[in-house]
C-alpha atoms as a PDB file:
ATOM      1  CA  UNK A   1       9.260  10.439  -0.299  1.00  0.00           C
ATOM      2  CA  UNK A   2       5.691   9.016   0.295  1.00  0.00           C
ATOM      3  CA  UNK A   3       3.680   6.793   2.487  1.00  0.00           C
ATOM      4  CA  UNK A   4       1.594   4.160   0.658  1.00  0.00           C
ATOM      5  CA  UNK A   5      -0.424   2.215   2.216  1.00  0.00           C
ATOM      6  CA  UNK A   6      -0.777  -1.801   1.728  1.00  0.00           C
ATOM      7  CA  UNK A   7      -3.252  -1.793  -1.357  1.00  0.00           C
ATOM      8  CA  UNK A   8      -0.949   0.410  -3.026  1.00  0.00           C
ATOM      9  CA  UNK A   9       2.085  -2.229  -2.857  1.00  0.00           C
ATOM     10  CA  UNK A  10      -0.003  -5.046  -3.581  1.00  0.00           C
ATOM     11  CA  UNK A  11      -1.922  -3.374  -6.797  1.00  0.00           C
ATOM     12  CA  UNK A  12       2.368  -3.345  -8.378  1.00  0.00           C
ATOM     13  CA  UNK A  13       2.182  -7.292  -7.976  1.00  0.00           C
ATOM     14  CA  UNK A  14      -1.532  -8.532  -8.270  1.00  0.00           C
ATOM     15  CA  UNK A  15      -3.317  -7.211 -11.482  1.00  0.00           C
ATOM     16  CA  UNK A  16      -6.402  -4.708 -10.656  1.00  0.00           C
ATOM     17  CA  UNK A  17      -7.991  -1.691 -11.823  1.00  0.00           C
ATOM     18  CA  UNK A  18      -4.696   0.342  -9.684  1.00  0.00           C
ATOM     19  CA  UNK A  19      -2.225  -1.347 -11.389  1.00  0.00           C
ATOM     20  CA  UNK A  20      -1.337   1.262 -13.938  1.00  0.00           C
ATOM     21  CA  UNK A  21      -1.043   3.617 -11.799  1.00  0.00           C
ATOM     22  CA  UNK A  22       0.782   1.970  -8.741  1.00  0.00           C
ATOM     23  CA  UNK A  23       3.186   1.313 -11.255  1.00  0.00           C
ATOM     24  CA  UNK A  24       3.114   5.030 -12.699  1.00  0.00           C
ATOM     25  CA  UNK A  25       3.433   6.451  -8.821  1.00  0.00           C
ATOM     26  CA  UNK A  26       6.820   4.157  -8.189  1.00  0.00           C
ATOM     27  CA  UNK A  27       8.415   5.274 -11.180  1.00  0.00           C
ATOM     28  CA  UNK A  28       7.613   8.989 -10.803  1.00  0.00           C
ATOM     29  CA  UNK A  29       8.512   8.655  -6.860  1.00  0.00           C
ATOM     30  CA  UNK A  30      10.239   5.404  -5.444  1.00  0.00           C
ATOM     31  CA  UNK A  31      10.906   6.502  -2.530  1.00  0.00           C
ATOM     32  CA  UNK A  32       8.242   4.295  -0.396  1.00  0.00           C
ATOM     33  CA  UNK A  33       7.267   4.625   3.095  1.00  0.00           C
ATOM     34  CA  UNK A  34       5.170   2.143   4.863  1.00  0.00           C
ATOM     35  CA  UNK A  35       4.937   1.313   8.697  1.00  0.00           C
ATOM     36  CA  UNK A  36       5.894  -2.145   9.627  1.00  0.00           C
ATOM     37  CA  UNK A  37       2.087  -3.008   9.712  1.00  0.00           C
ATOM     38  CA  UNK A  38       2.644  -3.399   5.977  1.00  0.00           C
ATOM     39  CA  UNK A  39       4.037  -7.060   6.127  1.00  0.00           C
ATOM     40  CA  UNK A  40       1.218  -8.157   7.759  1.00  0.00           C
ATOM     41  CA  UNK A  41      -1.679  -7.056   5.779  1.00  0.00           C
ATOM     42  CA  UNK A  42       0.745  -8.033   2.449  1.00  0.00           C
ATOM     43  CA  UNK A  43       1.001 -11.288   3.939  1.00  0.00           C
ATOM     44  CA  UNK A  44      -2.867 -11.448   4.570  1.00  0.00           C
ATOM     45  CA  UNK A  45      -3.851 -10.072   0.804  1.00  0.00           C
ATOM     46  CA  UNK A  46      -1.296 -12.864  -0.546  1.00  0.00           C
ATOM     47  CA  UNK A  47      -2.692 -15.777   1.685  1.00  0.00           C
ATOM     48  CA  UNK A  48      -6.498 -14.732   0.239  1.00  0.00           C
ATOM     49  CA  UNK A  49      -4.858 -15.112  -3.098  1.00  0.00           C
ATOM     50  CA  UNK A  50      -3.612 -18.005  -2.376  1.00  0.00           C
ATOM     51  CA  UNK A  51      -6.710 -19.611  -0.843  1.00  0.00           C
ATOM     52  CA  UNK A  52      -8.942 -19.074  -3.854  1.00  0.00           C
ATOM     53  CA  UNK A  53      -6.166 -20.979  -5.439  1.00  0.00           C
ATOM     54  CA  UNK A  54      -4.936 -18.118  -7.980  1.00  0.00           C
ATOM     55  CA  UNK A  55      -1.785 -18.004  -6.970  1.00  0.00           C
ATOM     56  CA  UNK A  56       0.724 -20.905  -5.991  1.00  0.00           C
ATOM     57  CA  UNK A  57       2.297 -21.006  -2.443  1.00  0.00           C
ATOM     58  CA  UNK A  58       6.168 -20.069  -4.431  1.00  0.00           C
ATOM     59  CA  UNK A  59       4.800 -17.222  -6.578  1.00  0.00           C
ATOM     60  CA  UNK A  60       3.407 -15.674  -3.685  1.00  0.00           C
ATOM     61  CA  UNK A  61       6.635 -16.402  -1.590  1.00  0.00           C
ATOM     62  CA  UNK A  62       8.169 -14.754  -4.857  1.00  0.00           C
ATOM     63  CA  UNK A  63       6.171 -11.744  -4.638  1.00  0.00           C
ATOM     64  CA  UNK A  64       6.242 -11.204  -0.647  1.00  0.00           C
ATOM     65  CA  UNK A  65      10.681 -11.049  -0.938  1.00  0.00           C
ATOM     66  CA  UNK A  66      10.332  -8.509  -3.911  1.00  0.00           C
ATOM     67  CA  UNK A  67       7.964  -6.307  -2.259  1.00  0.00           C
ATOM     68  CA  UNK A  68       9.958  -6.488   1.235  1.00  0.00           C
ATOM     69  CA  UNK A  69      13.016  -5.399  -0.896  1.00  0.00           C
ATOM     70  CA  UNK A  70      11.756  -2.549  -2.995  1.00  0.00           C
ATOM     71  CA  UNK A  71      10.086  -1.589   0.548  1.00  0.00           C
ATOM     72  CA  UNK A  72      13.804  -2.042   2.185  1.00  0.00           C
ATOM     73  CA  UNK A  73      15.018   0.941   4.136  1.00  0.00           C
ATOM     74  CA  UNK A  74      11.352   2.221   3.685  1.00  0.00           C
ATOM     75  CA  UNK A  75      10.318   0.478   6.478  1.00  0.00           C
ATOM     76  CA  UNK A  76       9.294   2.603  10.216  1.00  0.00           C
ATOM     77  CA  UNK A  77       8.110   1.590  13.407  1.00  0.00           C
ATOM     78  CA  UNK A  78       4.650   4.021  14.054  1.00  0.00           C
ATOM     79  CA  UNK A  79       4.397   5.645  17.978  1.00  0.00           C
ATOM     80  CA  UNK A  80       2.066   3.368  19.239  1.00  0.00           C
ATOM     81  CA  UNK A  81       0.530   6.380  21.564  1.00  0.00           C
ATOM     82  CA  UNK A  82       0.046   8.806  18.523  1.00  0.00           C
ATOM     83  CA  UNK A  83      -2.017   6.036  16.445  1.00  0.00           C
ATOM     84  CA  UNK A  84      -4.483   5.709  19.471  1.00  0.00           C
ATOM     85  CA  UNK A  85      -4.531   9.675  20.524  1.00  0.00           C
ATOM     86  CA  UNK A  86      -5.452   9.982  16.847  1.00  0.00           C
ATOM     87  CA  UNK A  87      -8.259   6.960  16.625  1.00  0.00           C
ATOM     88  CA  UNK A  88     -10.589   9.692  18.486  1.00  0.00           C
ATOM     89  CA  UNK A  89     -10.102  11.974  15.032  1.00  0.00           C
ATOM     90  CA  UNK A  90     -11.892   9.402  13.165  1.00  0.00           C
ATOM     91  CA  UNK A  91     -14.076   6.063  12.603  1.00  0.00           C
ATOM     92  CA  UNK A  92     -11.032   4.410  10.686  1.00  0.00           C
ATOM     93  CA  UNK A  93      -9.315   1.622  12.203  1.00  0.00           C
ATOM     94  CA  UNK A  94      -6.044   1.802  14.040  1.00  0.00           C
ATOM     95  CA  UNK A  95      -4.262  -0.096  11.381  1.00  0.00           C
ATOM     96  CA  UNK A  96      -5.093   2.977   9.017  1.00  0.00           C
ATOM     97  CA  UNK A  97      -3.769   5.277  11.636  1.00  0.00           C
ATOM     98  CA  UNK A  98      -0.796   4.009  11.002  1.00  0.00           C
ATOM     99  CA  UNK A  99      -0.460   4.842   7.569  1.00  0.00           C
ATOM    100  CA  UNK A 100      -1.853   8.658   8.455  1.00  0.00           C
ATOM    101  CA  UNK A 101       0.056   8.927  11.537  1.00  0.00           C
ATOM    102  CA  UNK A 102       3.245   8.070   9.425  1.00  0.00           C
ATOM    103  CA  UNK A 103       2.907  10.480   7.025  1.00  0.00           C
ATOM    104  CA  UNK A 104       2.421  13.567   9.708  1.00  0.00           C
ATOM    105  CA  UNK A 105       5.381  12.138  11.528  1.00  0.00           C
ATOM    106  CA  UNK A 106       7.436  12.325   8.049  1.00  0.00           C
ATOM    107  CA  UNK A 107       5.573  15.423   6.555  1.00  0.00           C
ATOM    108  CA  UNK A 108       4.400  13.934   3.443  1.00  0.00           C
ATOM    109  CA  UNK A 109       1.617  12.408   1.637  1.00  0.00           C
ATOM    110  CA  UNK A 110      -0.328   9.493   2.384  1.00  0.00           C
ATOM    111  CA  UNK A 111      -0.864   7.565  -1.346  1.00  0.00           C
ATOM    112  CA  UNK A 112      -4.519   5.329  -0.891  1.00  0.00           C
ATOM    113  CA  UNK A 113      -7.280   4.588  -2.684  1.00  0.00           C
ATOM    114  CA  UNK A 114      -9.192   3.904   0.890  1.00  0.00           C
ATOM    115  CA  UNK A 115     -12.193   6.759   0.383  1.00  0.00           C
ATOM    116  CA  UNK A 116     -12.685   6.359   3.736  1.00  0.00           C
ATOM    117  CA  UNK A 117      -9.296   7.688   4.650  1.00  0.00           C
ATOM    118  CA  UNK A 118      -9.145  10.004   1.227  1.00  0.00           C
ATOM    119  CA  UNK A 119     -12.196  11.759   2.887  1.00  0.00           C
ATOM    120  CA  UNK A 120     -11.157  11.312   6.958  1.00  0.00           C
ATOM    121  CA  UNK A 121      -7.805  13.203   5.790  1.00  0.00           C
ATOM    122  CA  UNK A 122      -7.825  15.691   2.984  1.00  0.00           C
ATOM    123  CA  UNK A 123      -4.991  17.562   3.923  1.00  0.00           C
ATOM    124  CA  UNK A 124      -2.236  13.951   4.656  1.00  0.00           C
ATOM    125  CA  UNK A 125      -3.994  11.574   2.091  1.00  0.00           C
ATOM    126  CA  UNK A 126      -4.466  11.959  -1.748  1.00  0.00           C
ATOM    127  CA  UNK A 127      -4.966   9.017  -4.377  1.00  0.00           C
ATOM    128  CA  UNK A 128      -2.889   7.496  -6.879  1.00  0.00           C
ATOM    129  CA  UNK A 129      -2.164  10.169  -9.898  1.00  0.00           C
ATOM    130  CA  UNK A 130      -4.572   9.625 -13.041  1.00  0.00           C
ATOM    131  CA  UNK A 131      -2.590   8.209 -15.918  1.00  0.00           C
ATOM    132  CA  UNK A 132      -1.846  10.429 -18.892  1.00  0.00           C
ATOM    133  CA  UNK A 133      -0.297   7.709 -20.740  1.00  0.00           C
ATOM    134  CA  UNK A 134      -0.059   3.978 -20.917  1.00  0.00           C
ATOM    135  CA  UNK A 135       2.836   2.524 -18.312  1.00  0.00           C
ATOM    136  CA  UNK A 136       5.947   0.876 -19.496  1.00  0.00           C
ATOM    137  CA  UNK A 137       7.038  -2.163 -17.764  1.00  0.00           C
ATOM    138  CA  UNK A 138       4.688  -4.403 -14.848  1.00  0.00           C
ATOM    139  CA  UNK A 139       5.343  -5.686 -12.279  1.00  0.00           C
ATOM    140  CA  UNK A 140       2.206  -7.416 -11.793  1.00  0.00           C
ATOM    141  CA  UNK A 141       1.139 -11.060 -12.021  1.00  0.00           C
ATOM    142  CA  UNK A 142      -0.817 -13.046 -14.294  1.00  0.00           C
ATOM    143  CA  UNK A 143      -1.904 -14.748 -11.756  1.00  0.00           C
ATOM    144  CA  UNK A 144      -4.813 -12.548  -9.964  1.00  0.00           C
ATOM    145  CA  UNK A 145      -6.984  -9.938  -9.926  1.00  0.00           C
ATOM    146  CA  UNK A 146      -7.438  -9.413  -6.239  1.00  0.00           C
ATOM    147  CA  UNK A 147     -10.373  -7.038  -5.722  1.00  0.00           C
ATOM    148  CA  UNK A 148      -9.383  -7.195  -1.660  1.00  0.00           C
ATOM    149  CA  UNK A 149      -6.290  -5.539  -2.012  1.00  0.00           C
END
C-alpha cells in the first residue's frame, strides 16, 4: 500500500510527461491510498480541462467515476488536528499535509512529483519509479495534456 497524491491519479487519465510511470506505479502496487481531499482537487484538475475546452463535460464525467472506483476502499478521512499540528513543520499547504499526514498515519510512502513536498519530507515522500521499460496498456486520454495536474 501507498499514498499518492492527486497529480499522481490524474497523470493515469490525462496524458503528461508522468503518465508512463503513473501507469508503471499502479501496476507494480495498486493498492492506492488517498485522503478524501482527493475528489476535490480531481474534480478541480478535470474542470481546468474542461474549461480550455480539451475535454468534453461526459469524458470528464467518464474519467472522475473510473478514478473514484480504482480509488474505492482507498479512500480515508485525515485527523484534522494532526494536518494543522504538522503545518508548523513546513511552508506546504494544508491540503499537502494531508497527503504526508496520511502516509505517517498508515506507515508508508507518500508517491508525488510535488518537489516541494519531495524535499519538505525525505523520509514519507519519494517520486514515481523511473521506467526501465516502455508500459503496456493506458489509461490515459487523448484528450489532454494537462501540465496543472
Amino acid at each position: 500500500m501507498i499514498v499518492v497524491d492527486t497529480n499522481i491519479v490524474a497523470y493515469l487519465y490525462l496524458e503528461s510527461e508522468y503518465t508512463a510511470r503513473a501507469e508503471a506505479q499502479l501496476r507494480g502496487d495498486p493498492d492506492w491510498a488517498v485522503p478524501l481531499l482527493w475528489r476535490g482537487e480531481f474534480r478541480n484538475i478535470l474542470a481546468g480541462v474542461i474549461r480550455r475546452r480539451a475535454m468534453s463535460f461526459d469524458e470528464a464525467r467518464r474519467i472522475m467515476a473510473e478514478a473514484k472506483d480504482l480509488l474505492a476502499g482507498g479512500e480515508h478521512e485525515v485527523n484534522s488536528q494532526r494536518v494543522l499540528e504538522r503545518v508548523r513543520d513546513s511552508d506546504c499547504s494544508a491540503y499537502d499535509r494531508e497527503f504526508v499526514v496520511l502516509a505517517a498515519q498508515m506507515g508508508t510512502m507518500l508517491v508525488t512529483m510535488d518537489g516541494k513536498l519531495l524535499k519538505a519530507f525525505p523520509k514519507l515522500a519519494r517520486p514515481l519509479p523511473a521506467l526501465s521499460r516502455a508500459p503496456w496498456g493506458s489509461r490515459r486520454t487523448q484528450y489532454a495534456n494537462d501540465s496543472s495536474a
